[in-house]
Protein backbone atom coordinates (compact mmCIF):
# COMPACT_ATOMS: atom_id res chain seq x y z
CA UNK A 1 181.59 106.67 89.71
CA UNK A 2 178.69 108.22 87.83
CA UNK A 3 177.47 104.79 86.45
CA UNK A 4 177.55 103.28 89.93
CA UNK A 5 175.30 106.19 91.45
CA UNK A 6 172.84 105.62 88.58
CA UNK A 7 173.04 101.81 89.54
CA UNK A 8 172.50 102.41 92.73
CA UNK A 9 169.79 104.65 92.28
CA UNK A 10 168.05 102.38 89.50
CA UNK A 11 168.25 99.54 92.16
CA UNK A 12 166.68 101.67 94.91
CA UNK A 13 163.77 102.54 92.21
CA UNK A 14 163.12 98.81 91.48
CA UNK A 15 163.36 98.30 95.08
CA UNK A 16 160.31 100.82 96.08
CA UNK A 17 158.38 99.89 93.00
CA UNK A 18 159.10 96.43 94.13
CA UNK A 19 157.88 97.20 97.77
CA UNK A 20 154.34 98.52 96.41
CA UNK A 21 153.91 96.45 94.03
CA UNK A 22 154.17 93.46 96.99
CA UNK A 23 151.79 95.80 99.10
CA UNK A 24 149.34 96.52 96.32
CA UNK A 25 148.88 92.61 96.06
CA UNK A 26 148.60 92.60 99.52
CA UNK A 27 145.72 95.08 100.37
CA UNK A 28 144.30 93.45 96.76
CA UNK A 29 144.32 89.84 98.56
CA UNK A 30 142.55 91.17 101.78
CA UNK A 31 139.94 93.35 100.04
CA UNK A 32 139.19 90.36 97.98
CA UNK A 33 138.99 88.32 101.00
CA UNK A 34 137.02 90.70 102.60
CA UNK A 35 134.65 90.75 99.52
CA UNK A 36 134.17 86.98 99.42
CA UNK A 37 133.63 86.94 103.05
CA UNK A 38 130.39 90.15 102.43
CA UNK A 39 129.85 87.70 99.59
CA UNK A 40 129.03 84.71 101.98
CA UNK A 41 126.76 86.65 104.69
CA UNK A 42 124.93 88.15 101.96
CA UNK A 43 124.27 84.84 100.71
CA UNK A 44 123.02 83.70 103.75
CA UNK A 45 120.49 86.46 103.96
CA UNK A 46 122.41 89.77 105.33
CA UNK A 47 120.78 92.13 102.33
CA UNK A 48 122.26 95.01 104.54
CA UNK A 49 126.42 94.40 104.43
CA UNK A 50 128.56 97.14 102.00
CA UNK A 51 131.76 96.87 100.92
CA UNK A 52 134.18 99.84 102.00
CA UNK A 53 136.68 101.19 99.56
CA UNK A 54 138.61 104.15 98.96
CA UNK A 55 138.31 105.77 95.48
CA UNK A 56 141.99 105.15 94.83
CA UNK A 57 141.91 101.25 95.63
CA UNK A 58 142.63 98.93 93.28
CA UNK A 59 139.49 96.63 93.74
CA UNK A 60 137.26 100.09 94.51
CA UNK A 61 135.29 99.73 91.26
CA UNK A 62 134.56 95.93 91.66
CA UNK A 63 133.18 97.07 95.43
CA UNK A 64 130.93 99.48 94.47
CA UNK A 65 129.55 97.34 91.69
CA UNK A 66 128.99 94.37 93.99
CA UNK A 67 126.96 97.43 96.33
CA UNK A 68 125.20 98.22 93.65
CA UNK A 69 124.20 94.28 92.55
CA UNK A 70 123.74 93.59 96.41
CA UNK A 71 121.58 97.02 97.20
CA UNK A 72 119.54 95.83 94.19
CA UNK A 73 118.99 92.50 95.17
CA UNK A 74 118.01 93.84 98.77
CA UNK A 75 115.26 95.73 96.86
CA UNK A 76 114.27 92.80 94.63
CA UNK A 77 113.73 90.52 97.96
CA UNK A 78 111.63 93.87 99.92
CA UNK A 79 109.17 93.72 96.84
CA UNK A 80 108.99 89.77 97.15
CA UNK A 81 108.35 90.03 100.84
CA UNK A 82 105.92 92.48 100.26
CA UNK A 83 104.23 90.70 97.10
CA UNK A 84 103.80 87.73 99.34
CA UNK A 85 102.05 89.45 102.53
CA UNK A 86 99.80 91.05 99.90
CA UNK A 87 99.01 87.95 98.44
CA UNK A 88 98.28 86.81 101.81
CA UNK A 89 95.88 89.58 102.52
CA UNK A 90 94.52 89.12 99.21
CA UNK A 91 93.78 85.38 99.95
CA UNK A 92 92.17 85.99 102.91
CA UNK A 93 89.86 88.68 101.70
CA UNK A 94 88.50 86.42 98.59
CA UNK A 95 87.61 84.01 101.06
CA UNK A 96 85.55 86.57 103.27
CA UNK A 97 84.28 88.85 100.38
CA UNK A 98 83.61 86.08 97.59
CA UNK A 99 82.90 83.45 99.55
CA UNK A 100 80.36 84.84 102.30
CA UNK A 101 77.98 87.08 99.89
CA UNK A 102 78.01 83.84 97.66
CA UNK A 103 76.99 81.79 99.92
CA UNK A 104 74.45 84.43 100.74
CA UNK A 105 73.21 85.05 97.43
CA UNK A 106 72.87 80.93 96.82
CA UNK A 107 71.06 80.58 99.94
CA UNK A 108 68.47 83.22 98.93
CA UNK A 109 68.13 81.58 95.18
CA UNK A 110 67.45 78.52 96.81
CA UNK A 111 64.76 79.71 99.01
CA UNK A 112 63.28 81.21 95.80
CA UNK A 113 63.75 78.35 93.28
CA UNK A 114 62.22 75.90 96.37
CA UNK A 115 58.90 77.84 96.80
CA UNK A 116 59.74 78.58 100.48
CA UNK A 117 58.92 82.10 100.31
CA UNK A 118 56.20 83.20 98.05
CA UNK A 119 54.12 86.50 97.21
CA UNK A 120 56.34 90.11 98.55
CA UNK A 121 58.81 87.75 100.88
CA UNK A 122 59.99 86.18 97.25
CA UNK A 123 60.21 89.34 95.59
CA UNK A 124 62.21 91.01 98.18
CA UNK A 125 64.68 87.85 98.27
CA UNK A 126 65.13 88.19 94.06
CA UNK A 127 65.99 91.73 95.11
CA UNK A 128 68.38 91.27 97.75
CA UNK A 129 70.18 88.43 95.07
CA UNK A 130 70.16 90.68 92.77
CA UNK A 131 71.76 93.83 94.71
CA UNK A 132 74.15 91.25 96.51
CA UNK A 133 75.44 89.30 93.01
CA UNK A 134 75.72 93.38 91.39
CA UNK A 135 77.91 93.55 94.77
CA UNK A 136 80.08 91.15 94.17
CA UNK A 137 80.45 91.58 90.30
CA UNK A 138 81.70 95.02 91.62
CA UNK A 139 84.19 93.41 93.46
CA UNK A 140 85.53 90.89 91.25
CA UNK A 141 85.96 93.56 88.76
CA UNK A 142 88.10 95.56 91.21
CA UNK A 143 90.10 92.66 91.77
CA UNK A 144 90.82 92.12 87.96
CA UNK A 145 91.83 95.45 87.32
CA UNK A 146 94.41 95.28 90.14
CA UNK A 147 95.88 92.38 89.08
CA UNK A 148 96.29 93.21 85.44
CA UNK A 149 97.41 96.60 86.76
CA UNK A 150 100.14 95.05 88.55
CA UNK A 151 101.32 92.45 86.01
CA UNK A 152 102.08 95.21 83.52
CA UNK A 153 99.21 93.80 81.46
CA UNK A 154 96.94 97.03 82.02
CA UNK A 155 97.36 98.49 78.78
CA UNK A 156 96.38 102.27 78.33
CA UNK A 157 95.85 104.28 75.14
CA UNK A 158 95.58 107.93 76.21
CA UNK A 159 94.14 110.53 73.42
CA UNK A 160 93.32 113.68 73.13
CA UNK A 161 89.76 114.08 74.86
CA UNK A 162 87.18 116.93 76.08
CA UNK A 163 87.45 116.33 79.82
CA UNK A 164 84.25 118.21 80.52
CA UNK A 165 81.73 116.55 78.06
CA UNK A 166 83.77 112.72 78.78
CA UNK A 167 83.08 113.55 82.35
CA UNK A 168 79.46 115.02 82.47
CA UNK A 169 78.67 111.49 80.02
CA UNK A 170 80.20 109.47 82.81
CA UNK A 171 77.96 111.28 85.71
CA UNK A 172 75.14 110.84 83.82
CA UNK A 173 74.94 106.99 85.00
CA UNK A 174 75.51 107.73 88.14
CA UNK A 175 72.45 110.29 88.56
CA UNK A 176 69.74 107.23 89.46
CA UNK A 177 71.75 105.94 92.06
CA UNK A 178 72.85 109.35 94.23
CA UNK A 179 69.38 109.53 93.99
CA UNK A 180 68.38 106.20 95.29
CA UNK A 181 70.64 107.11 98.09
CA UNK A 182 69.51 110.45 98.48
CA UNK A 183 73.01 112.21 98.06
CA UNK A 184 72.06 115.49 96.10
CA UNK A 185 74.87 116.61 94.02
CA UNK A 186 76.50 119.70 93.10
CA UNK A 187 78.68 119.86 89.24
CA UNK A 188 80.59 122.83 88.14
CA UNK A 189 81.58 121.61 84.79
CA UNK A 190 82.47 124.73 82.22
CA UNK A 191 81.15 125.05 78.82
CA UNK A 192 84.26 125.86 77.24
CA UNK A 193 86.66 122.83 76.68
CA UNK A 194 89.34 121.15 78.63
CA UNK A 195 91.74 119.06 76.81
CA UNK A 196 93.79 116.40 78.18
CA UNK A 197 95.63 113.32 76.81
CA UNK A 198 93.72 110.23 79.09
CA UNK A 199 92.79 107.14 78.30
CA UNK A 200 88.68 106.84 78.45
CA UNK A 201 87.96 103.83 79.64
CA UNK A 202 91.11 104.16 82.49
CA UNK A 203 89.45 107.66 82.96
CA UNK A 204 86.29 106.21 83.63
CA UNK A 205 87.55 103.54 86.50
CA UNK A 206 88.94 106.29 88.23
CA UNK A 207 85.58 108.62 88.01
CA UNK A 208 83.55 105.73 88.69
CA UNK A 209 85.79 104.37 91.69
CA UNK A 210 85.86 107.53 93.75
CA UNK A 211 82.60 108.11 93.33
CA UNK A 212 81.83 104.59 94.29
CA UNK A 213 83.73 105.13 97.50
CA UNK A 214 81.56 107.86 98.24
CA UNK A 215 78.49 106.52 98.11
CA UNK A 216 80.16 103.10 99.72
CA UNK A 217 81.60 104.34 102.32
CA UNK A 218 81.66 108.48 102.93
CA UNK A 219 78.21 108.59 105.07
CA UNK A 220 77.68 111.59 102.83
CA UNK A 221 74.49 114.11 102.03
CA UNK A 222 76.04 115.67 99.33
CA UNK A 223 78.55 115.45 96.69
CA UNK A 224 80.20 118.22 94.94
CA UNK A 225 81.83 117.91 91.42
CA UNK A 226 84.64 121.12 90.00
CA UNK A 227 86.61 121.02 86.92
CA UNK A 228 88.95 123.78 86.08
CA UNK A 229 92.13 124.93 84.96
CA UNK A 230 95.36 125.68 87.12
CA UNK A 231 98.76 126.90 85.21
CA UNK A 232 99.61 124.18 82.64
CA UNK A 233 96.98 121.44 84.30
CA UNK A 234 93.36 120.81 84.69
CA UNK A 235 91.79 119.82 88.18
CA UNK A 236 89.17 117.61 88.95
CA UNK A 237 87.78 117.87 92.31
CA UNK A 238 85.40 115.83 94.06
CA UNK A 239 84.29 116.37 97.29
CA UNK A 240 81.85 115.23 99.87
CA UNK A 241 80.27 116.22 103.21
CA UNK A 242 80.46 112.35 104.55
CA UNK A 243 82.36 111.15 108.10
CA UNK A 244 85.65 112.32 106.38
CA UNK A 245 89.08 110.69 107.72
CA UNK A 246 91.40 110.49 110.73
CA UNK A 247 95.16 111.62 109.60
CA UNK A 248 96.40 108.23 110.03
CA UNK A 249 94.07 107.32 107.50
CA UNK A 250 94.42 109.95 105.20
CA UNK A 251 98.25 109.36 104.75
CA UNK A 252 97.49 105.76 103.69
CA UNK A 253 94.17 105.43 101.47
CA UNK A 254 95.85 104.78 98.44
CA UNK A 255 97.94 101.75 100.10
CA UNK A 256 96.42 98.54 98.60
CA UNK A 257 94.04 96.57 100.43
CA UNK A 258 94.04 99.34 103.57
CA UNK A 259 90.61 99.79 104.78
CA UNK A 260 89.75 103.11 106.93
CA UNK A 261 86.74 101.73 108.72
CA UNK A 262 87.98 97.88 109.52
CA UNK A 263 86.09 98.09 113.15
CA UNK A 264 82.69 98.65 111.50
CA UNK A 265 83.41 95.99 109.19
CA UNK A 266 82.06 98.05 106.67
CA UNK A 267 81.56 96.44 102.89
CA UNK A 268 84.65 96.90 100.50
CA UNK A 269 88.21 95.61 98.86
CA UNK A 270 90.56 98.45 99.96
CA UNK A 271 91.29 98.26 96.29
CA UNK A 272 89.63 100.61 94.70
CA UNK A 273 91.54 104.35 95.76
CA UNK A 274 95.01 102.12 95.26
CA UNK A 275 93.26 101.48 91.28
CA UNK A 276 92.50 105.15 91.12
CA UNK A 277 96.35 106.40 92.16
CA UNK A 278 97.76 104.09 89.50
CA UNK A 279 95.82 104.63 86.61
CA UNK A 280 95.94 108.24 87.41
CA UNK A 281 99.90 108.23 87.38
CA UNK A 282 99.98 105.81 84.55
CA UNK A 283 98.48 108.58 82.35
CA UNK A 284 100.88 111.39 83.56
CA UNK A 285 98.07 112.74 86.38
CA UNK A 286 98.58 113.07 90.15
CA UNK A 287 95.96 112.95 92.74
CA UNK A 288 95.82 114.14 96.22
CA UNK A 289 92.90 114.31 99.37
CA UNK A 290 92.14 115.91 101.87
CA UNK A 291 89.62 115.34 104.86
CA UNK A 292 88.60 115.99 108.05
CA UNK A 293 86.71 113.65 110.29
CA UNK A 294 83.00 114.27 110.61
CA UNK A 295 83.23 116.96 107.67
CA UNK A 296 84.19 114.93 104.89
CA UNK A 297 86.84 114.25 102.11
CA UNK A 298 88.09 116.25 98.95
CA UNK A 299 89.79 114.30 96.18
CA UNK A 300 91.72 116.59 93.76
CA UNK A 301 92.89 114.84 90.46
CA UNK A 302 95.68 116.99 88.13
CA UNK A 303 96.04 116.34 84.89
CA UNK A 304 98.51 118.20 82.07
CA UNK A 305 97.16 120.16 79.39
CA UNK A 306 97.10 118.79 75.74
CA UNK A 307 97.31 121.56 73.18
């Protein structure tokens, strides 16, 4: 009687496990299904369909990981998308800031080279071909530098540098021409030393570029220059007393290609603050700005210590 009970019961067992077994398969099949079908619309485009799984389902794993692949391969097409419209812009603004002060600057050697001006009227055109092929130089080079920038080919070497002295060498240059443009200048650069951990010629581009932009495009009187330490960083500030920014602006000067002051058509990439962000946070730095229209515009550049 015993032995028939434990039959019975052994049956019933193999029964149940039987029973999920069949249902395991089961909800296995349709998930599977299920997947192949997310599978399909995501292959026809639909970057935004997730799987749904509980934790305890067989196939759970496999769903997330397909999330994960599919979530990545959203990402991968955004950055295409975004490549390509930047190319785009990029396309479009060789053709008006290459192309037009080219044909400028050809026209004006031409009227030299021809004899059809002569006396001052030839000596002001050599001037204005000169200013507009130092112009465009300025511009190719931007260009460059953002494209090696963002092909990884940008190579940086930081070591340990005197940020004051590297930085008062760098203004130096730029004295003759805040000068020509009558912006007088204010620098508040310490005796003692700073040290940092920069790379000096990726240092200099980013000195060079914002104060580029000021004289470019800030409308400004005066420019005002402050290194010094905070906590485990030094600052960099430079400020000016130009038009300053709108806060629509502001939030998006370091957005490749974005140009504050489109209307006025107003000479200029919208490269150069978008170079100045990355090489800054290539080399471990941050950078932030501030501005107020019709007062003018603070840059503030962080960078760690180096003992």
């Amino acid at each position: 009687m015993g032995g028939t009970v434990l039959a019975a019961g052994a049956l019933l067992l193999a029964v149940l496990v039987l029973c999920c077994a069949v249902l395991t398969v089961y909800r296995a099949r349709r998930q599977v299904g299920e997947m192949l079908e997310a599978l399909e619309d995501v292959k026809q485009g639909n970057g935004n369909r997730r799987l749904l799984a509980e934790t305890h389902d067989l196939t759970a794993p496999l769903a997330y990981t397909i999330n994960e692949i599919v979530q990545g391969y959203e990402g991968r097409l955004v950055e295409l998308y975004q490549a390509e419209e930047t190319n785009k812009q990029l396309m479009t603004s060789l053709s008006h800031d290459v192309r037009t002060p080219l044909t400028t600057l050809i026209g004006y050697l031409d009227a030299v080279h021809r004899e059809i001006v002569t006396g001052e009227e030839r000596e002001a055109y050599i001037t204005t071909a000169r200013r507009k092929a130092y112009d465009l130089k300025e511009y190719i080079d931007l260009l460059f530098d953002w494209f090696k920038l963002n092909s990884n080919e940008f190579t940086l070497h930081p070591l340990r540098m005197e940020l004051a002295e590297t930085t008062r060498n760098l203004l130096i240059d730029w004295i003759p021409v805040l000068e020509d443009k009558k912006i007088a200048y204010a620098v508040d650069l310490p005796e003692r030393p700073f040290w940092v951990a920069l790379d000096v010629d990726g240092y200099g581009r980013i000195l060079n570029n914002l104060i580029q932009n000021v004289v470019t495009h800030s409308q400004a009187e005066e420019l005002r220059l402050e290194l010094k330490e905070e906590d485990e960083t030094v600052t960099l500030t430079l400020s000016d007393n130009g038009v300053g920014m709108e806060k629509d602006d502001l939030h998006r000067i370091f957005d490749r290609l974005y140009q504050c002051d489109k209307s006025r058509g107003a000479k200029g990439s919208g490269l150069g603050l978008s170079i100045v962000k990355q090489l800054t946070e290539k080399m471990g730095g941050t950078i932030s700005a501030e501005s107020t229209a019709g007062e003018g515009t603070a840059f503030t550049l962080r960078f760690p210590k180096s003992p």
